[in-house]
Structure formats: C-alpha cells, structure tokens
C-alpha atoms as a PDB file:
ATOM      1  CA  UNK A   1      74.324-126.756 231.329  1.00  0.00           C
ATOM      2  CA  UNK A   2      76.925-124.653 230.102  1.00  0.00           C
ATOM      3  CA  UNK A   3      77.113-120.708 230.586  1.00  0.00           C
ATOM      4  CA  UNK A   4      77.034-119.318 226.881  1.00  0.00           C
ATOM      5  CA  UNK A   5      79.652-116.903 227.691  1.00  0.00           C
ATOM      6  CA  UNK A   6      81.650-119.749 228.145  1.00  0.00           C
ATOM      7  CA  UNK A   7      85.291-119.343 226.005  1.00  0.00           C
ATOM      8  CA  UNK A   8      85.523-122.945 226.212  1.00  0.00           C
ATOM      9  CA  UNK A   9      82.580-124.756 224.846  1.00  0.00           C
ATOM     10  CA  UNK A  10      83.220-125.938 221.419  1.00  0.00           C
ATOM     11  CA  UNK A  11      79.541-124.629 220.649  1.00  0.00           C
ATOM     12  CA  UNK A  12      80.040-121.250 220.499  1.00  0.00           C
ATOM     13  CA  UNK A  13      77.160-118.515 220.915  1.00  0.00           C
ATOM     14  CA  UNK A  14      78.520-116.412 218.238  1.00  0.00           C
ATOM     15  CA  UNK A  15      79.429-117.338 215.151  1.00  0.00           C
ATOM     16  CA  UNK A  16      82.682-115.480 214.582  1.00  0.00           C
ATOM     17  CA  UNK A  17      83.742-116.209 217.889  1.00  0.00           C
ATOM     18  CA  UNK A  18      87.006-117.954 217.786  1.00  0.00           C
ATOM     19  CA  UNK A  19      87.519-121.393 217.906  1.00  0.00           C
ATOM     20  CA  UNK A  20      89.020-122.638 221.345  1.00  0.00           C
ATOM     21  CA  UNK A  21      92.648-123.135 221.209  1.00  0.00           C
ATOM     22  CA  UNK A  22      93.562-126.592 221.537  1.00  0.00           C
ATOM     23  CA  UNK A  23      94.970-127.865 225.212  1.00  0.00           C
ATOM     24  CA  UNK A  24      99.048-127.582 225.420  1.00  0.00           C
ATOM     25  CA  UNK A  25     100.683-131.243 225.212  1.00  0.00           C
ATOM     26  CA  UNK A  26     101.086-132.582 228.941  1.00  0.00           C
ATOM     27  CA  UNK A  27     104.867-132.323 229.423  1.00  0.00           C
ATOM     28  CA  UNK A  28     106.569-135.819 229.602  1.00  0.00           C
ATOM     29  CA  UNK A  29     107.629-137.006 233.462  1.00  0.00           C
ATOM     30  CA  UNK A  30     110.540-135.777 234.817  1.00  0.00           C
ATOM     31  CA  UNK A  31     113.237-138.603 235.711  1.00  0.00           C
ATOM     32  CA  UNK A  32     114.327-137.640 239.565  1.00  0.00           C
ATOM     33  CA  UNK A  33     118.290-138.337 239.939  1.00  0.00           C
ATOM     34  CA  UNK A  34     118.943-141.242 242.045  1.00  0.00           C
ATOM     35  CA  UNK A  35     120.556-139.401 244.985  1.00  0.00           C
ATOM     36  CA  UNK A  36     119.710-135.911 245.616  1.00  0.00           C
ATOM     37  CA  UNK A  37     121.692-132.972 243.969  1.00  0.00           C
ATOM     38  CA  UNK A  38     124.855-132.115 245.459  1.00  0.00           C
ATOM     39  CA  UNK A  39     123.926-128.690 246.733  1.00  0.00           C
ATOM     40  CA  UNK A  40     121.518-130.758 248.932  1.00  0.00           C
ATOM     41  CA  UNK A  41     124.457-133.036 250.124  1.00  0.00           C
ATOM     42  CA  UNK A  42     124.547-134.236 253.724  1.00  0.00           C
ATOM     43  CA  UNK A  43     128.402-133.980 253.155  1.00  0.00           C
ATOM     44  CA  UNK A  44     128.223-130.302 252.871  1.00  0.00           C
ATOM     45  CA  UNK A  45     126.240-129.901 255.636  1.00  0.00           C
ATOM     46  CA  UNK A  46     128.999-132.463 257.196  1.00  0.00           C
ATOM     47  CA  UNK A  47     131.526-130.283 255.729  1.00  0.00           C
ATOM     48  CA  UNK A  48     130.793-126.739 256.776  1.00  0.00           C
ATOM     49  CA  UNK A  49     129.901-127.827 260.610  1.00  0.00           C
ATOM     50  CA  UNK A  50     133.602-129.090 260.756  1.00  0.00           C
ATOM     51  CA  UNK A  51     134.950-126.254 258.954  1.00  0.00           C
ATOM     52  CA  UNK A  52     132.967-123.993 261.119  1.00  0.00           C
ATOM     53  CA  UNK A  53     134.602-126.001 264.310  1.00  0.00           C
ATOM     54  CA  UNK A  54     138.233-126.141 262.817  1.00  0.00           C
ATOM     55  CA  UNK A  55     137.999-121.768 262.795  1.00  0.00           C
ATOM     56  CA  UNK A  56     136.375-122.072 266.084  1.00  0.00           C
ATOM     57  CA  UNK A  57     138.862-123.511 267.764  1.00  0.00           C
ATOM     58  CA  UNK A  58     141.955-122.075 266.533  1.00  0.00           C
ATOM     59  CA  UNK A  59     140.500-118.761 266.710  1.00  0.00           C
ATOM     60  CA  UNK A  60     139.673-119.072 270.359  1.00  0.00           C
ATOM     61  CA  UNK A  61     143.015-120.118 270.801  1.00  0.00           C
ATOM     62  CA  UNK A  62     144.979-117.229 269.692  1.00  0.00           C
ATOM     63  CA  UNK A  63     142.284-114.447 270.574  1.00  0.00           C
ATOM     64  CA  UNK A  64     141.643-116.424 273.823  1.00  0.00           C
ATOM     65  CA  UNK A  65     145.188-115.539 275.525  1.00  0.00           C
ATOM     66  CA  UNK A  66     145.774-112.760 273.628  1.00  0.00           C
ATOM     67  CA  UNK A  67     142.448-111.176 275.691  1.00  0.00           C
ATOM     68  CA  UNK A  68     143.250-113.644 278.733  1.00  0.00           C
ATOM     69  CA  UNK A  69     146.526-111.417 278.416  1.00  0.00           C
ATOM     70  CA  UNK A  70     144.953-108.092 278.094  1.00  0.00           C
ATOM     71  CA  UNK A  71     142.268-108.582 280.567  1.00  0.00           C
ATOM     72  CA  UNK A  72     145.347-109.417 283.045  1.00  0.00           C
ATOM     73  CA  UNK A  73     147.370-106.641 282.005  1.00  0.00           C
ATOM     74  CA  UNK A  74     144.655-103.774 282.657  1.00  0.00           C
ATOM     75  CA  UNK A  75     142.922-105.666 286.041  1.00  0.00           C
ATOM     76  CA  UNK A  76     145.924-107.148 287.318  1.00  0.00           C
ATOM     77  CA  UNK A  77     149.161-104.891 287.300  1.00  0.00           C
ATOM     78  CA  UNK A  78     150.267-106.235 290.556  1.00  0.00           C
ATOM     79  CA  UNK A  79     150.560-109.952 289.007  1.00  0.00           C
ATOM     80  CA  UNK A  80     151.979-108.633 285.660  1.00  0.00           C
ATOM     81  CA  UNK A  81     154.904-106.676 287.504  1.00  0.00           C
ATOM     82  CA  UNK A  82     155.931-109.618 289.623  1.00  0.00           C
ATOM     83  CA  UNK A  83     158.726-111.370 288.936  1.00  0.00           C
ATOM     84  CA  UNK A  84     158.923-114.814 287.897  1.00  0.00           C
ATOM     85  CA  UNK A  85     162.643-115.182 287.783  1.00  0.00           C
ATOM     86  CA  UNK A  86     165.281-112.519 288.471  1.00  0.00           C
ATOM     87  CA  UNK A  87     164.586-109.591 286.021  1.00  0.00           C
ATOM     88  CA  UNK A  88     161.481-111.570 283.943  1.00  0.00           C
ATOM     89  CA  UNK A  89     158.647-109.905 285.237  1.00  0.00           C
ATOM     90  CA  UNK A  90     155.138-112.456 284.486  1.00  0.00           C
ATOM     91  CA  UNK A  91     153.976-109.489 281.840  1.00  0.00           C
ATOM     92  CA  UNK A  92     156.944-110.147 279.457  1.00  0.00           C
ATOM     93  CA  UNK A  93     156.939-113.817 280.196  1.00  0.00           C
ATOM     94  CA  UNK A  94     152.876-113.900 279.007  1.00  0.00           C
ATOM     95  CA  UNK A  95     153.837-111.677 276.360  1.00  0.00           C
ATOM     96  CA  UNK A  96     156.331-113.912 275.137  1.00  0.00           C
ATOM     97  CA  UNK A  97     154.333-117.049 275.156  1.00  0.00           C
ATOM     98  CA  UNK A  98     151.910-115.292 272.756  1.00  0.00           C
ATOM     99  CA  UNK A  99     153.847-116.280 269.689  1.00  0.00           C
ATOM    100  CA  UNK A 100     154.188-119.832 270.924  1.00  0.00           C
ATOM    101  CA  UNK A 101     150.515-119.726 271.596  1.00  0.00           C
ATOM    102  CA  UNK A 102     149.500-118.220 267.886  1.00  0.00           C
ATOM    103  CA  UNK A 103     151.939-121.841 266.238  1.00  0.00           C
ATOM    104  CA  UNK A 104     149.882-123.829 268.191  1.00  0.00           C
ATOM    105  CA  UNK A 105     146.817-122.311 267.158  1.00  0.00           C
ATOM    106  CA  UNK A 106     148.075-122.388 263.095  1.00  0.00           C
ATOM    107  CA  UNK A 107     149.231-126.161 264.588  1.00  0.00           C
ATOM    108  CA  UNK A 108     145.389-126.872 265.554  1.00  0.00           C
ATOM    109  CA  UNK A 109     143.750-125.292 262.742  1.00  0.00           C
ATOM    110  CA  UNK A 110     146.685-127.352 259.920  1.00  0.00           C
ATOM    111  CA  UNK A 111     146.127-130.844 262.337  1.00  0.00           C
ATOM    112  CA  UNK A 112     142.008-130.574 262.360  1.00  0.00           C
ATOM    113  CA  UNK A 113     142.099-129.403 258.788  1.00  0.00           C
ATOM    114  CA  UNK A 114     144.246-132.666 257.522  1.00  0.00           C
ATOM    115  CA  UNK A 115     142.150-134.637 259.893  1.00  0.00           C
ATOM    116  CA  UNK A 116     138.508-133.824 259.479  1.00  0.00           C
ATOM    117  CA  UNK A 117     137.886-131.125 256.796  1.00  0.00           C
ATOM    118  CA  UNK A 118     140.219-132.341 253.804  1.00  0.00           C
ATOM    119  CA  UNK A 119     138.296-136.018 253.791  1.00  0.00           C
ATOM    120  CA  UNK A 120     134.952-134.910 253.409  1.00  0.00           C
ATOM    121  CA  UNK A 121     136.133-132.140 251.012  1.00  0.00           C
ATOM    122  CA  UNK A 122     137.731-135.004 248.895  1.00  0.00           C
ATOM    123  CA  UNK A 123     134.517-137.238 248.961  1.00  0.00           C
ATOM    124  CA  UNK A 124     132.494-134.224 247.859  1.00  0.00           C
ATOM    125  CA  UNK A 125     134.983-133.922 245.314  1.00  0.00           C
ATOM    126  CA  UNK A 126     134.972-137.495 244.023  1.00  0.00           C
ATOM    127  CA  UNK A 127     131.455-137.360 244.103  1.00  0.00           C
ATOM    128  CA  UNK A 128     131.092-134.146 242.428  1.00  0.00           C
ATOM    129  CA  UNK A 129     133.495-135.748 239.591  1.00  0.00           C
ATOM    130  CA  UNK A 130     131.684-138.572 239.195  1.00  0.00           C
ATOM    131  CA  UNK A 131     128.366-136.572 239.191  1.00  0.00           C
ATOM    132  CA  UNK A 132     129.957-134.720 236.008  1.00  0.00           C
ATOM    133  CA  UNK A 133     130.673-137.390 234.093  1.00  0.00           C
ATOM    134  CA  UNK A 134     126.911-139.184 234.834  1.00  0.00           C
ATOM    135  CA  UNK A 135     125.635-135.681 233.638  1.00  0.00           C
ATOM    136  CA  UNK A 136     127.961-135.717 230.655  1.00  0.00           C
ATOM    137  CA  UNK A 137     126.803-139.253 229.648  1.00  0.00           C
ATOM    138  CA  UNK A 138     123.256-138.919 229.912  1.00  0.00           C
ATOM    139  CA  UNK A 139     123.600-135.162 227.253  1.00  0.00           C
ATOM    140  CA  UNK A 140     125.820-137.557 224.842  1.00  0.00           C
ATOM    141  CA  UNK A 141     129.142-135.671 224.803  1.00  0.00           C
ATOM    142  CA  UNK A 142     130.847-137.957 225.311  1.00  0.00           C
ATOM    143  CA  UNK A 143     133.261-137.083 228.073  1.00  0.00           C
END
C-alpha cells in the first residue's frame, strides 16, 4: 500500500496536487572507443619512464664529477696539489676534464634521446594523428 504523501503515485490525495512529472528519457548507450584514450596510453607511461632515465643519467653525469670534484677539492688538498706532470697539479687537471665531462654528458643525453625517447614520441604521435582523423570522421567534417 502506498503512503498518501507519496509525490509519486498517479492517485493523488489532493486534488490540486500536481500531476507527477513524467520519467526523463533513458540516455542512449555510450559506444566505448576501441583502444583506450590516449591520455591513458601505455606509451606515455613508456615515454616519460625513459625520459625520466635519459635526465637521470646525464644529469648525474655532469653534477656527479662536478661534486666528485668539489668533495675532493675541500677533503683532499693534499691529492689536489700534487702534481701529475711537471707544473699540472691533479686540481687543474680535474678541473679541466670538467668540460670534457659536461660533452659527454650533452653526448649521453642527444645519443639516449635519438635512441629511446624520439621513437616512442613518434608512435604517440602517429597514433595521436591517426586518433584525430578517426575523431574527425565519426563528427562528419570531413577532414
């Protein structure tokens, strides 16, 4: 038995009560894509792990000897004022090999970039594109 407070019971208690409003339509089901959207991508998770390990590296690289260098210049002034050769004490000689040090970090970051970064980021791109132009089909413009 129905409560006759009830705003839903087509036999209302009242006469001048309102009529129920009719249910909304039941919205029609929602087509899921056939691979998840891109911002979901196991590529990009691919994609910023390797990035991530490309600035690792070179990063440790340059800051590593540059601090391997200071470390040895403020606990080690006996080894930094020896001489390696006559007049080159192992301090300038260190200090020197910074810059050589800092390429081959820029070297590391340029070779990992060209061999593991830029490929994903190009099949994310190509897949992105080709994402676009499903999109752009299935809205009719035509592009």
């Amino acid at each position: 038995m129905s409560s006759p407070y009830d705003p839903y019971n087509p036999y209302a208690t009242y006469p001048w009560q309102p009529p129920v409003p009719p249910q909304p339509p039941t919205p029609p089901p929602h087509r899921t894509p056939d691979h998840p959207p891109l911002g979901h991508h196991s590529d990009l998770r691919i994609l910023r792990s390797a990035y991530r390990w490309q600035r690792r590296v070179a990063t440790l690289t340059a800051l590593g000897y540059f601090t391997l260098f200071l470390v040895l210049s403020a606990f080690a002034p006996g080894f930094m004022t020896s001489t390696v050769t006559d007049g080159l004490p192992a301090g300038l000689l260190l200090a020197l090999l910074q810059l050589p040090v800092t390429w081959l970090a820029i070297g590391l970051y340029e070779h990992t970039a060209r061999r593991h970064v830029d490929p994903i980021a190009d099949r994310i791109r190509k897949q992105a594109a080709v994402d676009a132009k499903r999109e752009a089909g299935r809205r009719g413009t035509g592009r």
